[in-house]
Protein backbone atom coordinates (compact mmCIF):
# COMPACT_ATOMS: atom_id res chain seq x y z
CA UNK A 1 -0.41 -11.19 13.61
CA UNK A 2 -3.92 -11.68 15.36
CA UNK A 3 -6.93 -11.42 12.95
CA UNK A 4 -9.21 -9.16 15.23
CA UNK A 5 -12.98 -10.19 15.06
CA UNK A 6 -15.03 -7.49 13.04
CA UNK A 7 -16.49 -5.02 15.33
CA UNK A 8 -19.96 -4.58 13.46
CA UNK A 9 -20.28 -8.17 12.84
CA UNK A 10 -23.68 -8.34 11.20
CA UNK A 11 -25.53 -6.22 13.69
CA UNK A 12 -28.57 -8.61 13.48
CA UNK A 13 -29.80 -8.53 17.16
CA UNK A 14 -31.22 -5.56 15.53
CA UNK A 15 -33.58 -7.90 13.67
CA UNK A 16 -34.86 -8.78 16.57
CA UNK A 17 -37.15 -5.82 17.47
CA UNK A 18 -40.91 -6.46 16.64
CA UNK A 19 -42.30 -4.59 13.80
CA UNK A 20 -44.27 -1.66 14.50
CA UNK A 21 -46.80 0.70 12.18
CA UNK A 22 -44.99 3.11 10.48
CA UNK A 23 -41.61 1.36 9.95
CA UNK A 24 -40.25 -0.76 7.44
CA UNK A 25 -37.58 -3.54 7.91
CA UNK A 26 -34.76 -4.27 5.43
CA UNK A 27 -32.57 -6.54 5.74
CA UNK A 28 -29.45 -6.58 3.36
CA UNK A 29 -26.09 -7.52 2.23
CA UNK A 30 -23.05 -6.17 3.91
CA UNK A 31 -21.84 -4.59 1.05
CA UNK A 32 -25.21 -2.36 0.88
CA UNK A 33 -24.59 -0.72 4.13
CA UNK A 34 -23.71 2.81 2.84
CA UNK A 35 -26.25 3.14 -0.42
CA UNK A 36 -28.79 2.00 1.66
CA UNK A 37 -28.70 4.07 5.13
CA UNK A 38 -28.44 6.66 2.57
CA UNK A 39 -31.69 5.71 0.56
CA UNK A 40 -33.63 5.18 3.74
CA UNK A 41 -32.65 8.59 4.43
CA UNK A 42 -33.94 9.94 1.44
CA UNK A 43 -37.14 7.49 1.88
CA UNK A 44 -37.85 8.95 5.08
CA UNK A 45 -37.95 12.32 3.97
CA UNK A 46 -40.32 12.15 1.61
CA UNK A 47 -42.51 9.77 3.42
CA UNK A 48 -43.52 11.72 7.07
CA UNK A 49 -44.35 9.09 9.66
CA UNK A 50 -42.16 6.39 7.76
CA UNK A 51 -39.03 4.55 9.11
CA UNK A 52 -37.15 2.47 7.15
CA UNK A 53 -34.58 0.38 9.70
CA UNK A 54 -32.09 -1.17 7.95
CA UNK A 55 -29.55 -4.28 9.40
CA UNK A 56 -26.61 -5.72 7.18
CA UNK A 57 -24.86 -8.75 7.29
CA UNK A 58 -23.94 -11.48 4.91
CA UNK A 59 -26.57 -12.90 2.36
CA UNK A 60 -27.02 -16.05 4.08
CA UNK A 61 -26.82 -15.00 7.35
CA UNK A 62 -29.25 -12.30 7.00
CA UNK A 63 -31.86 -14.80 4.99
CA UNK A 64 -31.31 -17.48 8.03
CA UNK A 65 -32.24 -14.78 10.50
CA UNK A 66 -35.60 -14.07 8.18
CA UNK A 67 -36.12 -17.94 7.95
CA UNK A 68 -35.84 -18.34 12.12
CA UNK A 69 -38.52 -15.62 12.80
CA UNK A 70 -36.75 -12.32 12.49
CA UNK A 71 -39.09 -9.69 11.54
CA UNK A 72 -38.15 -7.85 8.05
CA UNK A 73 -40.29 -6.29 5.08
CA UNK A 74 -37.54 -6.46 2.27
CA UNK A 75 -34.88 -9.13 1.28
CA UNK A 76 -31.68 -7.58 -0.56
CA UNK A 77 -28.94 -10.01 -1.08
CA UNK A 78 -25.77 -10.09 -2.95
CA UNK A 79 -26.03 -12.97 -5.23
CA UNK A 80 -28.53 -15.09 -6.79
CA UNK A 81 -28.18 -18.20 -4.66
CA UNK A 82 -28.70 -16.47 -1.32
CA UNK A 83 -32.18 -15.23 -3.04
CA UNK A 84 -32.63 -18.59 -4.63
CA UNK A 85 -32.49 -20.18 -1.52
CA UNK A 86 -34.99 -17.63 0.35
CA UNK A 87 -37.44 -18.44 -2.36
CA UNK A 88 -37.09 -22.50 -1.98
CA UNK A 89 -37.99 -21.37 1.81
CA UNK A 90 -40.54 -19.37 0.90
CA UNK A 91 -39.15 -16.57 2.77
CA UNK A 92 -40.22 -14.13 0.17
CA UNK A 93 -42.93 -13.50 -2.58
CA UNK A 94 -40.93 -14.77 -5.58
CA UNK A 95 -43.31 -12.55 -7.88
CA UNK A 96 -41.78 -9.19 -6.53
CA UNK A 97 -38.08 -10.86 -6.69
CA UNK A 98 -36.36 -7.63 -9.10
CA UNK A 99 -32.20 -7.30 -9.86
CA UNK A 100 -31.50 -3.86 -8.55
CA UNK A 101 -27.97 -3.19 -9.13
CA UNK A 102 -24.61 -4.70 -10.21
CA UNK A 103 -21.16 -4.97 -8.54
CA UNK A 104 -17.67 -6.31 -9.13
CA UNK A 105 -15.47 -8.03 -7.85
CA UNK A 106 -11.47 -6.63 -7.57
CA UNK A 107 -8.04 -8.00 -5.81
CA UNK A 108 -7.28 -4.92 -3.60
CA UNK A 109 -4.21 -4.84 -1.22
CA UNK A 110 -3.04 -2.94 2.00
CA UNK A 111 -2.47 1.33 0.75
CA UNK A 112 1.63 0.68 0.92
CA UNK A 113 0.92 -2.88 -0.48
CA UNK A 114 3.92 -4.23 1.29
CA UNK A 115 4.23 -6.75 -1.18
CA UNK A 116 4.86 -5.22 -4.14
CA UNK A 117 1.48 -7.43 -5.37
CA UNK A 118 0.53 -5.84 -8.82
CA UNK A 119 -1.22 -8.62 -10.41
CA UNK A 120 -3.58 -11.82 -9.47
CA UNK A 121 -0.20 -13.86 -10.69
CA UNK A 122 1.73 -11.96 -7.97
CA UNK A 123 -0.59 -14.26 -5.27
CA UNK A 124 2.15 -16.71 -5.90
CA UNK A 125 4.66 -14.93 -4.35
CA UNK A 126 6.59 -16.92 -1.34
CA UNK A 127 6.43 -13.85 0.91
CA UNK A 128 2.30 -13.68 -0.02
CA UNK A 129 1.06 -15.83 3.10
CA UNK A 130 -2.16 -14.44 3.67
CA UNK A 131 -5.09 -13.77 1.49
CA UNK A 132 -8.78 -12.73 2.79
CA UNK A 133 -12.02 -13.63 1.23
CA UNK A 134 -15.56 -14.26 2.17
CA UNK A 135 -16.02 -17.42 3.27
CA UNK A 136 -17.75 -19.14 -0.17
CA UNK A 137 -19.91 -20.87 2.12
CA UNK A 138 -21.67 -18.36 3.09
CA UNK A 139 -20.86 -15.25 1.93
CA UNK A 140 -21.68 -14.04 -1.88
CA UNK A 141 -18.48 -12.48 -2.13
CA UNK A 142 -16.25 -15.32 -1.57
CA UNK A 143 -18.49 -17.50 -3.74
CA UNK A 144 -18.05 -14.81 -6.74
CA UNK A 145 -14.23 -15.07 -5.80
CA UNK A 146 -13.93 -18.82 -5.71
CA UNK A 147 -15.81 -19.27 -9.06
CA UNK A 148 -13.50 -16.54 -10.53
CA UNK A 149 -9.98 -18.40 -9.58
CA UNK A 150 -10.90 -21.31 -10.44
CA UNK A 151 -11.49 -20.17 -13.80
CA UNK A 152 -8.44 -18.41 -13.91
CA UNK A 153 -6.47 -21.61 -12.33
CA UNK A 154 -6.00 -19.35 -9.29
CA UNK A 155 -8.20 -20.81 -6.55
CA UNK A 156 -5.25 -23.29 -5.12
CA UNK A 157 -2.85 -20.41 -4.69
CA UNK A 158 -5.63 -18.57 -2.59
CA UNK A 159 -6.27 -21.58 -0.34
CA UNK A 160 -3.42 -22.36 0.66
CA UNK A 161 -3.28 -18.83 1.85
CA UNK A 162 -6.99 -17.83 3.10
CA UNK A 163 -7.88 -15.70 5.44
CA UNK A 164 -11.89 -16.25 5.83
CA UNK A 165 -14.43 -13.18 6.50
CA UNK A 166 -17.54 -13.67 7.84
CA UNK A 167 -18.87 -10.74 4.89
CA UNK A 168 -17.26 -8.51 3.11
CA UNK A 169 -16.30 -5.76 5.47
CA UNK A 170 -14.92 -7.72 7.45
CA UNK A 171 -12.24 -8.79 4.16
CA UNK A 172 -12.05 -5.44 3.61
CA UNK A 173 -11.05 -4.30 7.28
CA UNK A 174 -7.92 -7.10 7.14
CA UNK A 175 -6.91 -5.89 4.40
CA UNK A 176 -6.94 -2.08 5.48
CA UNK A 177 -5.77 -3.25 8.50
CA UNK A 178 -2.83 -4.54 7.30
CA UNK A 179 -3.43 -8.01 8.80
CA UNK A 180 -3.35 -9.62 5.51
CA UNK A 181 -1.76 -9.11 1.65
CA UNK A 182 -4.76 -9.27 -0.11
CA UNK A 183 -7.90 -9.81 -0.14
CA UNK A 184 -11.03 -9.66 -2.44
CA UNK A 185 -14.31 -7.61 -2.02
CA UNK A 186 -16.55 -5.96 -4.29
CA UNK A 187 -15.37 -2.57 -5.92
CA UNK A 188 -18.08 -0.37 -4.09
CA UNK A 189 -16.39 -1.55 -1.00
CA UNK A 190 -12.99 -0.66 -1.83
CA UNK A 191 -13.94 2.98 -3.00
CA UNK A 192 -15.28 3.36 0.79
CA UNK A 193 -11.28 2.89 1.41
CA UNK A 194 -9.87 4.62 -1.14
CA UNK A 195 -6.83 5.89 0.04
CA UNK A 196 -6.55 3.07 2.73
CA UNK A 197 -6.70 0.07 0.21
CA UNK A 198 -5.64 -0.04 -3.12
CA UNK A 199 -7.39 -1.75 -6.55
CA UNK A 200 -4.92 -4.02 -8.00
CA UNK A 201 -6.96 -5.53 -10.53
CA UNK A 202 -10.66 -6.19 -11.76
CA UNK A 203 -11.29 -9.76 -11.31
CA UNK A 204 -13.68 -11.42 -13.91
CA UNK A 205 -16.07 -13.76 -12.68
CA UNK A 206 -17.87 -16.55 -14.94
CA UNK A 207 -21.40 -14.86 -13.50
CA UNK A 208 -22.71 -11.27 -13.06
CA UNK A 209 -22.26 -10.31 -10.05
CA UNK A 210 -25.62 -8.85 -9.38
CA UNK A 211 -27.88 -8.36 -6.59
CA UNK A 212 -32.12 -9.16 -6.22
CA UNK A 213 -34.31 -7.55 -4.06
CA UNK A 214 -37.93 -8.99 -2.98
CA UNK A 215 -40.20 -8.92 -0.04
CA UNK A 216 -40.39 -10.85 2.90
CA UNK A 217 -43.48 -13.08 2.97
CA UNK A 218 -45.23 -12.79 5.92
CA UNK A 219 -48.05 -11.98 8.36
CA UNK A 220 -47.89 -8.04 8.93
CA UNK A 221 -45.44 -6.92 6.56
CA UNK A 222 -45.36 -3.40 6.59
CA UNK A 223 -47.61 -1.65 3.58
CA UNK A 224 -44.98 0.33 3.06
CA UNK A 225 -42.86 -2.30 1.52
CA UNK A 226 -43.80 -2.71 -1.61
CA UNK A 227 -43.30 1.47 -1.85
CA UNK A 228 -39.59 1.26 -0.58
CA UNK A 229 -38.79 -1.58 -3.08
CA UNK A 230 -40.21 0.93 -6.11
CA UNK A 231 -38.35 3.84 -4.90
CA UNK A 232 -35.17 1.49 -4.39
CA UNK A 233 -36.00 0.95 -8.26
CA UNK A 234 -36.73 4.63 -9.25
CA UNK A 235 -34.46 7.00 -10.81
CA UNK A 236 -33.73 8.98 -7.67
CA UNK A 237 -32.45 5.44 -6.01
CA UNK A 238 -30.61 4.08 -9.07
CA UNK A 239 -28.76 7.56 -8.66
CA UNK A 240 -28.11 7.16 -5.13
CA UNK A 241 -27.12 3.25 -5.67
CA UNK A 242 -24.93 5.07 -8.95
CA UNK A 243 -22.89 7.23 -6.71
CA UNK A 244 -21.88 4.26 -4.68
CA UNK A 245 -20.15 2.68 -7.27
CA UNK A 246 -22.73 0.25 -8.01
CA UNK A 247 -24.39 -0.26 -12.01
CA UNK A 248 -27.96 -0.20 -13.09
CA UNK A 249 -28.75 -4.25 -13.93
């Protein structure tokens, strides 16, 4: 079967657009889509005049579109390393760097899980053939996922079966899909599906999967940066970011 190309690939031509008064850019993991469309909402509201404009993508991807001259106001990535990395480039103010939420990581599988897959172990199956991920390269998720099986003596199994996504989404859509047997993604993801995927197990990985936030540093960052970021912190957005799945740090 064809692996179709993820519709909503990262949507970054978005990131594009020059920066105007009035509007703040964020620019965030994949798996941040829905909690924060939702917060910007809420931003807006209170804020008259304001626009927050959000664009998603994976970490990396997203922090090399910042590093090549795309206008943004706030950094959110997935994993430490992504934001590590935007700080060696100087891409944001390292003093306002702030963990916002956590995540984990789970095995999920098609709703009628074809495969009668019940178990990481059940990976080794002969009729298991394909098995989506985020690419480790790039994306946080697959990097979570790689560290996690090969602590659990798992990661061969998986390779020799991998289907690569470009972020998390995109894993996830295979696997709803159908167009794989498994796949891994973060569980805030797979309760957007629920119904259409289904959890098979919690995976355990050797570090916290948890996600920074900092702004962008550079000329004519919106003022109303530094705002968003404490209302992403506040108790109203730890409750929005809560009913999303996703765990105060």
């Amino acid at each position: 079967m064809k692996i179709r190309p993820w519709v909503a690939a990262c949507a970054l031509t978005c990131a594009a657009m020059p920066a105007v008064a009035g509007e703040v850019l964020v620019s965030a993991a994949a798996s941040l889509t829905n909690a924060l469309k939702e917060l910007a909402t809420q931003y807006e509201a209170a804020h008259p005049g304001t626009k927050v404009l959000t664009t998603f993508g994976s970490s990396d991807v997203v922090l090399r579109q910042i590093t090549e001259g795309a206008p943004a106001d706030v950094f959110a990535s997935a994993d430490q390393k992504a934001m590590d990395k935007a700080v060696a480039a100087k891409a944001v103010d390292p003093a306002t760097r702030v963990d916002f939420a956590r995540n984990e990581v789970v095995l999920v599988v098609p709703a009628d899980n074809p495969r009668g897959i019940a178990s990481l172990a059940d990976l080794k199956k002969q009729s298991v053939t394909r098995i989506a991920l985020g690419n480790p390269d790039s994306v946080p998720v697959g990097r979570y996922t790689r560290a996690a099986l090969e602590r659990a003596g798992a990661w061969d199994t998986v390779k020799a079966h991998e289907i690569l996504g470009q972020n998390v989404r995109q894993v996830l859509s295979y696997v709803e899909r159908g167009e794989v047997d498994a796949g891994f993604v973060y569980a805030t993801d797979a309760a957007l599906m629920k119904g259409r995927v289904r959890v098979v197990e919690a995976i355990e990985t050797p570090t916290p999967v948890s996600y920074p936030v900092a702004l962008v540093r550079r000329d004519g960052r919106a003022p109303e940066a530094a705002d968003f970021l404490t209302f992403l912190l506040s108790a109203d957005g730890q409750a929005v970011l809560s009913r999303y799945g996703f765990v105060k740090p």
